[in-house]
N, C-alpha and C. Protein backbone atom coordinates (compact mmCIF):
# COMPACT_ATOMS: atom_id res chain seq x y z
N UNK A 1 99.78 -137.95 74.11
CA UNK A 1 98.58 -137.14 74.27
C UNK A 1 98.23 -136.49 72.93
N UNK A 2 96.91 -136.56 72.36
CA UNK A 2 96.49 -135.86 71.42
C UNK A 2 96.42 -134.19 71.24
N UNK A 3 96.59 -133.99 70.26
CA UNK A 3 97.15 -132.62 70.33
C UNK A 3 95.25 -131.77 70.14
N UNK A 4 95.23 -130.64 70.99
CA UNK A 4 93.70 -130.21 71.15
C UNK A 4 93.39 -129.75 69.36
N UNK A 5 91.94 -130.21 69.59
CA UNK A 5 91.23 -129.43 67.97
C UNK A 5 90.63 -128.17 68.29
N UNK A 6 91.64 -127.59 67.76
CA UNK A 6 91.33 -125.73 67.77
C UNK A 6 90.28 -125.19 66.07
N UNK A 7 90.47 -126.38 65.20
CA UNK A 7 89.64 -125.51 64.26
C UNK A 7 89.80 -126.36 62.81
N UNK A 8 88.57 -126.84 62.70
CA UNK A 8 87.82 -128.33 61.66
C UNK A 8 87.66 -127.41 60.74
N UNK A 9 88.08 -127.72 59.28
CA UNK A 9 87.60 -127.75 57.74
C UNK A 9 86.87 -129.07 57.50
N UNK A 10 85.30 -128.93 57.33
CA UNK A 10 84.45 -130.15 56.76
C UNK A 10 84.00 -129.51 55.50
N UNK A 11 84.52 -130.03 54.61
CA UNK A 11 84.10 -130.20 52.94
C UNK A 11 83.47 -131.00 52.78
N UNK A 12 82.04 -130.43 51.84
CA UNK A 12 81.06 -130.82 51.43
C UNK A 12 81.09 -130.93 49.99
N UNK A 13 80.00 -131.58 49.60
CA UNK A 13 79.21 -131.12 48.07
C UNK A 13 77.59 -131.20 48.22
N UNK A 14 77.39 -130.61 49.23
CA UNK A 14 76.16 -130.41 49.51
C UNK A 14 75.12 -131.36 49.06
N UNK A 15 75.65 -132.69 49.08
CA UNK A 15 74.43 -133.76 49.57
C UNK A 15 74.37 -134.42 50.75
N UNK A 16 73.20 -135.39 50.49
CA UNK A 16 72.23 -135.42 51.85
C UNK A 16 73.65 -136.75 52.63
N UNK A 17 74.28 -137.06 51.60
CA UNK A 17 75.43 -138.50 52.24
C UNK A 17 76.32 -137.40 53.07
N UNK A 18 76.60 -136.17 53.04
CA UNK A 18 77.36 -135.07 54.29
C UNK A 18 76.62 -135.08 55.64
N UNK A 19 75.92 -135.38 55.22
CA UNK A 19 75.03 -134.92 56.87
C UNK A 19 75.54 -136.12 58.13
N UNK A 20 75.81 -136.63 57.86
CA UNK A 20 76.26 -137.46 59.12
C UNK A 20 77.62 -136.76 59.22
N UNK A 21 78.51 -136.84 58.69
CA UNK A 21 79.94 -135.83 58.34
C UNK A 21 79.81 -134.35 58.91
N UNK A 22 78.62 -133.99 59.24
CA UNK A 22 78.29 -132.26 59.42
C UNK A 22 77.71 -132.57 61.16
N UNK A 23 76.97 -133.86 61.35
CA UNK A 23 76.99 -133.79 62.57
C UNK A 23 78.14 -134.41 63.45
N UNK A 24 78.81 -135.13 62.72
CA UNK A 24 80.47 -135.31 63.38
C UNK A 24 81.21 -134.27 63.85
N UNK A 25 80.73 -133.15 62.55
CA UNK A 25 82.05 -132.00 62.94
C UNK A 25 81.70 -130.90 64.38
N UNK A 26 80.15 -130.54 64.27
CA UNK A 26 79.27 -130.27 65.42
C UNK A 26 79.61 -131.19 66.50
N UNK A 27 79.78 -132.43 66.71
CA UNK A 27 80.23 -132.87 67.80
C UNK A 27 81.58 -132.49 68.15
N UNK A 28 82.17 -132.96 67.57
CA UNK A 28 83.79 -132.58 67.71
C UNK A 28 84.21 -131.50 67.94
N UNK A 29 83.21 -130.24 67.09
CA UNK A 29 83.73 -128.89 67.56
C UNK A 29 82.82 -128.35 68.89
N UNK A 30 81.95 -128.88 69.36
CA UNK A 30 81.49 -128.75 70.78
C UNK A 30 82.20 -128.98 71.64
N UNK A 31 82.37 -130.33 71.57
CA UNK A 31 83.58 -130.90 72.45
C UNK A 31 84.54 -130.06 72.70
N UNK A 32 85.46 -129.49 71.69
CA UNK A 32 86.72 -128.73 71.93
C UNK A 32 86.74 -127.35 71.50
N UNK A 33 85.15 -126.85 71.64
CA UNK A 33 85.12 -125.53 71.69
C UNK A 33 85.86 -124.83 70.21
N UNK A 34 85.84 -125.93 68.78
CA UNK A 34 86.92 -125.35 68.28
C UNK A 34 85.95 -124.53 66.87
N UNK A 35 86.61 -123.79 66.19
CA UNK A 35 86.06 -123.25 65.01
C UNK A 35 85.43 -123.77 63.69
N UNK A 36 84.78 -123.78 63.39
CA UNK A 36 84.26 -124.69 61.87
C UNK A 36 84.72 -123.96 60.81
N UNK A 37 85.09 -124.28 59.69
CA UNK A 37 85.09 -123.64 58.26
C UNK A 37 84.08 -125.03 57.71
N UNK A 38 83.14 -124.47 56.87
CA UNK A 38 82.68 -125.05 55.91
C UNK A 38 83.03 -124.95 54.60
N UNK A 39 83.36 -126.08 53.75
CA UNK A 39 83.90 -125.70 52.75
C UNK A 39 82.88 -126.40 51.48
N UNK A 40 82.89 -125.67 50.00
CA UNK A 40 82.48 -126.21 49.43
C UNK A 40 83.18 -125.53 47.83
N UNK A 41 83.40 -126.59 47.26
CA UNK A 41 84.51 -126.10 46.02
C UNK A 41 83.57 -126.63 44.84
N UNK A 42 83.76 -126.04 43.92
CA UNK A 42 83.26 -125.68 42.71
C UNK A 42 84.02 -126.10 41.80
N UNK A 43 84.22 -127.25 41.18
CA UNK A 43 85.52 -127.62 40.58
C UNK A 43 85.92 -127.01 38.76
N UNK A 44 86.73 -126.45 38.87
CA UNK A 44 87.24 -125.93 37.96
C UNK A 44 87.10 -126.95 36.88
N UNK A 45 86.52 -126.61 35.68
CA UNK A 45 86.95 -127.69 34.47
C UNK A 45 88.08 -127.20 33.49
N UNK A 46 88.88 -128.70 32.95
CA UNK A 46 90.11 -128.61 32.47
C UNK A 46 90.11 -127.52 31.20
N UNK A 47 91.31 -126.77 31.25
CA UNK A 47 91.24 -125.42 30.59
C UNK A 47 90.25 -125.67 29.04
N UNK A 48 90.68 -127.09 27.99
CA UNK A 48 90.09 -127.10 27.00
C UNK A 48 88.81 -126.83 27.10
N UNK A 49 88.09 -127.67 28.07
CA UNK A 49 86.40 -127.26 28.03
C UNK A 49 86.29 -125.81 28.42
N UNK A 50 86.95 -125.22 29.68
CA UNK A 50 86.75 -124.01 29.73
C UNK A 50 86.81 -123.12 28.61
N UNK A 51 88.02 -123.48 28.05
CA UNK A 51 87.84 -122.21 26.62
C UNK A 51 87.16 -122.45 25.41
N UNK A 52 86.25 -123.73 25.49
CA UNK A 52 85.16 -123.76 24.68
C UNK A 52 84.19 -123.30 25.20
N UNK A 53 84.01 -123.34 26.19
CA UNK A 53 82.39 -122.93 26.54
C UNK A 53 82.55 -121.66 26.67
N UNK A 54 83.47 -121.03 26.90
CA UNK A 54 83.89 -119.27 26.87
C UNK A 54 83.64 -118.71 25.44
N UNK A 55 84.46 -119.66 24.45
CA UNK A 55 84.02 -119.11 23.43
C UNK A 55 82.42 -119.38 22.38
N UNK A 56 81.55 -120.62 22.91
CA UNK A 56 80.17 -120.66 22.95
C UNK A 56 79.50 -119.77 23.56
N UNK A 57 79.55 -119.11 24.85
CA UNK A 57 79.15 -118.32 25.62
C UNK A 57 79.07 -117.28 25.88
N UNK A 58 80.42 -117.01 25.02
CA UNK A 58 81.50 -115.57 26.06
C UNK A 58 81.30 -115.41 27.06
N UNK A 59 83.00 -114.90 27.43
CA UNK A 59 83.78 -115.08 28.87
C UNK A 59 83.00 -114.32 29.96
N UNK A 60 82.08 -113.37 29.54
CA UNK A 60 81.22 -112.57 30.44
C UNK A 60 80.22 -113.25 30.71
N UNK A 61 79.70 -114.07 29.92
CA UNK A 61 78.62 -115.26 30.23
C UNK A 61 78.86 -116.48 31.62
N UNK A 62 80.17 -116.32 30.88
CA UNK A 62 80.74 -117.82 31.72
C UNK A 62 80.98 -117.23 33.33
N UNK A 63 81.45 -116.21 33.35
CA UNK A 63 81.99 -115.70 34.72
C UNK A 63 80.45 -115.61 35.08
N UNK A 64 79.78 -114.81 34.72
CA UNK A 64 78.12 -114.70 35.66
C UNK A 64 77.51 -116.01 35.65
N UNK A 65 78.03 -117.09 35.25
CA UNK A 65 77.46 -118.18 35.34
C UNK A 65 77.93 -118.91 36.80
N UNK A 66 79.38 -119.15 36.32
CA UNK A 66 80.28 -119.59 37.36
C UNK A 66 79.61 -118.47 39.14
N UNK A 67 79.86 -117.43 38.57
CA UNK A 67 78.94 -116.73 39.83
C UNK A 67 78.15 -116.98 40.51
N UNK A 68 77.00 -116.94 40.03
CA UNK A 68 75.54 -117.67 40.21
C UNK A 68 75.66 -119.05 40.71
N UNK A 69 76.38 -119.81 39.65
CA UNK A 69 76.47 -121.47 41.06
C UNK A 69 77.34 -121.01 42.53
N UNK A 70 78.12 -120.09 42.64
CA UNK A 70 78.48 -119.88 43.45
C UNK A 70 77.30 -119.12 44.61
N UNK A 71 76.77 -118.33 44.47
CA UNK A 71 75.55 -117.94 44.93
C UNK A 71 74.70 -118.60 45.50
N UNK A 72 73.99 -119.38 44.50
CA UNK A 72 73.38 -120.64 44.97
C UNK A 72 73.87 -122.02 45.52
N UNK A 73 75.30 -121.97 45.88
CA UNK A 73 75.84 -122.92 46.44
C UNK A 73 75.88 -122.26 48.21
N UNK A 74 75.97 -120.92 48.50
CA UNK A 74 76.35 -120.34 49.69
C UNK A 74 74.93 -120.35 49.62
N UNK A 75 73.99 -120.12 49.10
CA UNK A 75 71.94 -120.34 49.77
C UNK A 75 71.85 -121.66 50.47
N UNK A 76 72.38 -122.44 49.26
CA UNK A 76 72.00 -123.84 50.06
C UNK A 76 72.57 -124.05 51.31
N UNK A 77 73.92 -123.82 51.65
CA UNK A 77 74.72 -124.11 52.85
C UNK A 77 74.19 -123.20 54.04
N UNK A 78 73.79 -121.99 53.62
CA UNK A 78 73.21 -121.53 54.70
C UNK A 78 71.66 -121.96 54.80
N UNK A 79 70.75 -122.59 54.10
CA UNK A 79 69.90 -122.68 54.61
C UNK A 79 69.09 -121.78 54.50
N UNK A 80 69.36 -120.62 53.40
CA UNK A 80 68.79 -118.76 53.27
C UNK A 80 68.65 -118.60 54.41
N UNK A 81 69.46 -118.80 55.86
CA UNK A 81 69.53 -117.99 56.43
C UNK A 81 70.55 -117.70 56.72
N UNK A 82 71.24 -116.32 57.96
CA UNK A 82 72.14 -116.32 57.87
C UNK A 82 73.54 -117.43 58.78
N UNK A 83 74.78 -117.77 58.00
CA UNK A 83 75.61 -118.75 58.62
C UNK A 83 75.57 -118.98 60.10
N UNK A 84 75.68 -118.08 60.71
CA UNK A 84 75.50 -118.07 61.94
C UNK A 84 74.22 -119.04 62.46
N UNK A 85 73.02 -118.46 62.52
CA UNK A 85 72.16 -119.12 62.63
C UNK A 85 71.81 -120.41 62.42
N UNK A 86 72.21 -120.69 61.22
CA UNK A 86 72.04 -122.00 60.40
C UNK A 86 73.00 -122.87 61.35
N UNK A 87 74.23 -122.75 61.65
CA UNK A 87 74.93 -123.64 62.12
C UNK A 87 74.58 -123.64 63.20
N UNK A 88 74.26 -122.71 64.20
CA UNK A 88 73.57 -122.13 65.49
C UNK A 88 72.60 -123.47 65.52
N UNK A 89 71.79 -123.72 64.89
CA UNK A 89 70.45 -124.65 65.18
C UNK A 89 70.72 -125.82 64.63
N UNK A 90 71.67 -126.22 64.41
CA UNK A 90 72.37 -127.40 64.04
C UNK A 90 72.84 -127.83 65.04
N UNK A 91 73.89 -126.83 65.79
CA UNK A 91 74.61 -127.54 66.95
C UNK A 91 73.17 -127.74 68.17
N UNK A 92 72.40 -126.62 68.14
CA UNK A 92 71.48 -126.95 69.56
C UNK A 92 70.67 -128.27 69.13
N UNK A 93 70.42 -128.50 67.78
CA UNK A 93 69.66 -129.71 67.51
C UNK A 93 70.23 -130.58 68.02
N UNK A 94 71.50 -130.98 67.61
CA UNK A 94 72.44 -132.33 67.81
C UNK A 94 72.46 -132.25 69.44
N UNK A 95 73.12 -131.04 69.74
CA UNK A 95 73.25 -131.62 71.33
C UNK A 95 71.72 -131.62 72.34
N UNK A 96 70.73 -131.36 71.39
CA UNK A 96 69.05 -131.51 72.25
C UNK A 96 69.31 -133.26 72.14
N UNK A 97 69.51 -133.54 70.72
CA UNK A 97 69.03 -135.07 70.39
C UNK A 97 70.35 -135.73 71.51
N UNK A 98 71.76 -135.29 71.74
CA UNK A 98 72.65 -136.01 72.09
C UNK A 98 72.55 -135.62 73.67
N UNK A 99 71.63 -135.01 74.45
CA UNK A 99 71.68 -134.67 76.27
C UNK A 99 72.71 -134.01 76.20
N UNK A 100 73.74 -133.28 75.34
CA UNK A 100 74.20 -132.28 75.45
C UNK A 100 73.90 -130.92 76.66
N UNK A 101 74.33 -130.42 77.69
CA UNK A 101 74.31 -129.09 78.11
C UNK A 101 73.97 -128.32 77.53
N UNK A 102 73.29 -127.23 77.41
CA UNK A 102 73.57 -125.54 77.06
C UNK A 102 74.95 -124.94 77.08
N UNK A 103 75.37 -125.50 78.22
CA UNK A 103 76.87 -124.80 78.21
C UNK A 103 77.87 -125.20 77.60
N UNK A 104 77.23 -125.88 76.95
CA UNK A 104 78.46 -127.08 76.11
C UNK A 104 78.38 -126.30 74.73
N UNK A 105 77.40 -126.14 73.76
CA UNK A 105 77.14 -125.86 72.90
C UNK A 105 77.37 -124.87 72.07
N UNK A 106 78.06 -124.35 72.73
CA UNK A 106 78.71 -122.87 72.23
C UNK A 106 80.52 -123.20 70.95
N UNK A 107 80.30 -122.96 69.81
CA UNK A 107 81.71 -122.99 69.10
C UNK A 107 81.93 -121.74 68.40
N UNK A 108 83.03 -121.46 68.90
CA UNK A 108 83.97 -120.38 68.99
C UNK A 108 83.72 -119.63 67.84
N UNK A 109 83.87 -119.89 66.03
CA UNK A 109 83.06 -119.16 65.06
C UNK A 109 82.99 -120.28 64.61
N UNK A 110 82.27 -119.68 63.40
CA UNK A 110 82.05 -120.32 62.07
C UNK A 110 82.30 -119.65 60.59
N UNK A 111 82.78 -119.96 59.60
CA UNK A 111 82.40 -119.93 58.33
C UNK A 111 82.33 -120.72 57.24
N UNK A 112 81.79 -120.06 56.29
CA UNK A 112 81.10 -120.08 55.28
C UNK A 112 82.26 -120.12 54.27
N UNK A 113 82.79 -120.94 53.50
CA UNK A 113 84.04 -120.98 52.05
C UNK A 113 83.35 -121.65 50.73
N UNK A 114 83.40 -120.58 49.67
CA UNK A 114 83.18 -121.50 48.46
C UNK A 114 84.44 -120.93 47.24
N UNK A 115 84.75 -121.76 47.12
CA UNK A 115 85.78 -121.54 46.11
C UNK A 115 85.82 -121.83 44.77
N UNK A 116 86.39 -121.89 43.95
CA UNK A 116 86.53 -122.06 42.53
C UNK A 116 87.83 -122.76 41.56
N UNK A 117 87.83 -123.92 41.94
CA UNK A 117 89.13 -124.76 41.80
C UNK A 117 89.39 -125.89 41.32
N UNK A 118 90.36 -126.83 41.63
CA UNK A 118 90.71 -127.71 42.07
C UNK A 118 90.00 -127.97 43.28
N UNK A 119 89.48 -129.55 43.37
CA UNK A 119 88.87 -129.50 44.74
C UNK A 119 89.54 -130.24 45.65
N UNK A 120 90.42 -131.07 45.63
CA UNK A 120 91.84 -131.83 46.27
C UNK A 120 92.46 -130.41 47.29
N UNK A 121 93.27 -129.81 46.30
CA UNK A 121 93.95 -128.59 46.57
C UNK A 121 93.41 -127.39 47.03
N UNK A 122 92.10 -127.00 46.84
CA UNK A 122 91.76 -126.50 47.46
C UNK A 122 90.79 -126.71 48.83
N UNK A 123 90.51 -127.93 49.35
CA UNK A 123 90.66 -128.36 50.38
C UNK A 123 92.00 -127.91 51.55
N UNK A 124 92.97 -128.79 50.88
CA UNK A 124 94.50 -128.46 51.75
C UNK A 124 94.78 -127.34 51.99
N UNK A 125 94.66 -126.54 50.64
CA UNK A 125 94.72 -125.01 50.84
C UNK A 125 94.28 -124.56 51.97
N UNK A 126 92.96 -124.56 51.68
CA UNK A 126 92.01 -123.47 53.06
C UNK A 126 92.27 -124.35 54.27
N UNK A 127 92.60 -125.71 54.49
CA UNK A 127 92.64 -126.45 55.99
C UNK A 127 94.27 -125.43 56.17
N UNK A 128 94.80 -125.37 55.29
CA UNK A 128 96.57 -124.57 55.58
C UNK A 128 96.26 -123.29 56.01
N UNK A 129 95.77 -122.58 54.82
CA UNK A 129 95.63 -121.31 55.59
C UNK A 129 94.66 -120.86 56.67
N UNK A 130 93.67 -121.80 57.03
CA UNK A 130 92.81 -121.39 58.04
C UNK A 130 93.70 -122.36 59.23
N UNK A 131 94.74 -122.21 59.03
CA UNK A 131 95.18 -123.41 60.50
C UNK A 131 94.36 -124.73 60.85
N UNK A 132 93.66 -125.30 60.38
CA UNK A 132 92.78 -126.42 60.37
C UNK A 132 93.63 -127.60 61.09
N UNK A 133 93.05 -128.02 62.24
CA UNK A 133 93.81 -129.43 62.85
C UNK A 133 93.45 -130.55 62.40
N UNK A 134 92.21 -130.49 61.83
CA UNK A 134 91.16 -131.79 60.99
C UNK A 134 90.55 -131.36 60.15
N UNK A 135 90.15 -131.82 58.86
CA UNK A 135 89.55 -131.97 57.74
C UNK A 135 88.27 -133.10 58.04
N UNK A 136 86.99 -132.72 57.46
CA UNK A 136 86.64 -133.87 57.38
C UNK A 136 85.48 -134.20 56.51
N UNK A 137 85.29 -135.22 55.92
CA UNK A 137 84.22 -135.47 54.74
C UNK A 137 83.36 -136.08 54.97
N UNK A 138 82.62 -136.36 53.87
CA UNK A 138 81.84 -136.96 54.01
C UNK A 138 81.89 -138.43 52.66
N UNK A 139 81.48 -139.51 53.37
CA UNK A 139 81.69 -140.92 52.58
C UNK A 139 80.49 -140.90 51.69
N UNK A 140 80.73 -141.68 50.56
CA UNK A 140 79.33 -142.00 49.78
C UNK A 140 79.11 -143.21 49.53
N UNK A 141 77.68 -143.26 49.27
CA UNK A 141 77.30 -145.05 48.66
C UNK A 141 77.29 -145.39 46.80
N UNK A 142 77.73 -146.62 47.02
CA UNK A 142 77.72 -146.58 45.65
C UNK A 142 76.55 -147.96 45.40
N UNK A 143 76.75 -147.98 43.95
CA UNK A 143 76.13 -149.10 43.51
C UNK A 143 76.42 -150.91 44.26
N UNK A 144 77.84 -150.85 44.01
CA UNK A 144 78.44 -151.86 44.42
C UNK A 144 78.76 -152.44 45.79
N UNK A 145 78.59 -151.02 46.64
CA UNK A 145 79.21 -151.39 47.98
C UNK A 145 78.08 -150.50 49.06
N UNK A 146 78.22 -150.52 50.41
CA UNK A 146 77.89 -149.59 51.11
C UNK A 146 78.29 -148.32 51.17
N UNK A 147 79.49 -148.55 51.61
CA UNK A 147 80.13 -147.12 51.15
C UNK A 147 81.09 -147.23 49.90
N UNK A 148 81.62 -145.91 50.02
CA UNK A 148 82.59 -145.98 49.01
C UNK A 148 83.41 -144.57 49.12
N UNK A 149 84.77 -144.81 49.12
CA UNK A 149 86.54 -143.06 48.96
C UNK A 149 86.59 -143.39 47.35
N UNK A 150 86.17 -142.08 47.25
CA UNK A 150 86.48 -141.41 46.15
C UNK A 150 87.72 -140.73 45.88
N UNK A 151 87.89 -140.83 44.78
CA UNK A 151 89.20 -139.89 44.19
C UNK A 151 89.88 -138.60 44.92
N UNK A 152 88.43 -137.61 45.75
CA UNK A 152 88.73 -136.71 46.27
C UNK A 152 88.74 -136.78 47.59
N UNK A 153 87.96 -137.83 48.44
CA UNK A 153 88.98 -138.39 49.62
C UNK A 153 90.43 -139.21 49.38
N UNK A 154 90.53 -139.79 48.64
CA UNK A 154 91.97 -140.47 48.17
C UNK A 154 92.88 -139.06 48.69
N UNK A 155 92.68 -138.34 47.50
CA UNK A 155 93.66 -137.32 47.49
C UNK A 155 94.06 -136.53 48.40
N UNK A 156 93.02 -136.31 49.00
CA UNK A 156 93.30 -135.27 50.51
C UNK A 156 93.81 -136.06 51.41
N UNK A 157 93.40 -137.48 51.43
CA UNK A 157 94.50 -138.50 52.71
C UNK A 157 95.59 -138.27 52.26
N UNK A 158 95.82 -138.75 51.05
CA UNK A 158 97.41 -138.81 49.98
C UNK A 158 97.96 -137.89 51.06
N UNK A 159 97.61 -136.74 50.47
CA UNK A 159 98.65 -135.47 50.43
C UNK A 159 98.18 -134.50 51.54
N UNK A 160 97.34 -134.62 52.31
CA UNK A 160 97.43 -133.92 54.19
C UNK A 160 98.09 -133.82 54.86
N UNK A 161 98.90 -133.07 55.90
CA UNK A 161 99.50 -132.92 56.55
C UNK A 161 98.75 -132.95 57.96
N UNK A 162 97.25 -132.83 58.07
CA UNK A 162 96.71 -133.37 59.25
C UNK A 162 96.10 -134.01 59.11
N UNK A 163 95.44 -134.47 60.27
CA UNK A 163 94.19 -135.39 60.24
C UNK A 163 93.13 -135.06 59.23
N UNK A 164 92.22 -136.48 59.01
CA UNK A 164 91.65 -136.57 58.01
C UNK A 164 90.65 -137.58 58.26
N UNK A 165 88.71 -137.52 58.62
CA UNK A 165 88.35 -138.11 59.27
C UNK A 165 87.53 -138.38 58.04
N UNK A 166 87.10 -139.44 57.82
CA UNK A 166 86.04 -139.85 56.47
C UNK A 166 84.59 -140.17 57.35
N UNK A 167 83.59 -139.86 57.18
CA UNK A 167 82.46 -140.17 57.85
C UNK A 167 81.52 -140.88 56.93
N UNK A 168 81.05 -142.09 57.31
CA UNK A 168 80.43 -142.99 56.19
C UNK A 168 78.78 -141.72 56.11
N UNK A 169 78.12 -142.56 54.86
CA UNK A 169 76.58 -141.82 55.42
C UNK A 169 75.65 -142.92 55.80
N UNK A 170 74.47 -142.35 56.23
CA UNK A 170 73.19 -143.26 56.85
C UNK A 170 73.25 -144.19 56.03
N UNK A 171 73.32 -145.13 56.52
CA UNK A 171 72.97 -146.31 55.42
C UNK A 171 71.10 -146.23 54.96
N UNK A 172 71.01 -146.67 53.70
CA UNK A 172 69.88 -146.82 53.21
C UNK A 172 68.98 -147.69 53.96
């Protein structure tokens, strides 16, 4: 017997190839009533560039910079409105389009994560410390193929300790 999903980490990078991946996790967390974290990481660059552009910039530059994409990374995910809501009319959309219930539609919370990292590791991280039973992404297209796992799905299968669901996107 499968063990119940009490509470999905879906990492993004806030393009339009997530959105099938974002209505997966809305299904899944309807289904089992379970919690969403949204995640979206900001990937740290390797210390050399960092301490050049600190010292092009200065370090007070760089931090209100780094800020600000952070800012405007939590606008976009919410939608300027607030999390709640935003995910709120996501799930009633999907389950209007899917004959979904009313009574079905209800998940337990939600939030909102943007971090400043490693984006492998800080994935695992927050699925660890938020108790996360599933992770899940989103697939991309490439030139060569329909889809295509990237380095940063590679890595999170690699090295997960739970489930790990890859969601292709709309095909073109």
């Amino acid at each position: 017997m499968l063990k119940p999903i009490k509470s999905i980490l879906f990492a993004t990078d806030l393009s339009t190839n997530c959105q099938q991946a974002l209505d997966f996790t809305i299904a899944v967390a309807t289904r089992f009533h379970a919690t969403v974290y949204l995640l979206y990481v900001i990937e740290k660059l390797p210390e050399h560039v960092d301490g050049r552009i600190k010292n092009l910039v200065g370090t007070h530059q760089w931090e209100e910079l780094v800020e600000s994409h952070k800012v405007s990374a939590h606008k976009s995910m919410l939608g300027k409105t607030s999390s709640n809501a935003m995910i709120r009319k996501s799930i009633l959309d999907f389950c209007s389009q899917e004959g979904i219930e009313d009574s079905f539609t209800d998940i337990k919370s939600r939030e909102i994560v943007i971090s400043y990292g490693e984006i492998v590791e800080d994935i695992l991280q927050n699925a660890e410390t938020k108790g996360c039973d599933l992770i899940v992404l989103g697939g991309h297209q490439n030139l060569f193929s329909k889809t295509s796992v990237g380095s940063t799905i590679k890595g999170v299968m690699k090295k997960s300790k739970i489930a790990v669901t890859v969601v292709p996107p709309v095909k073109a």
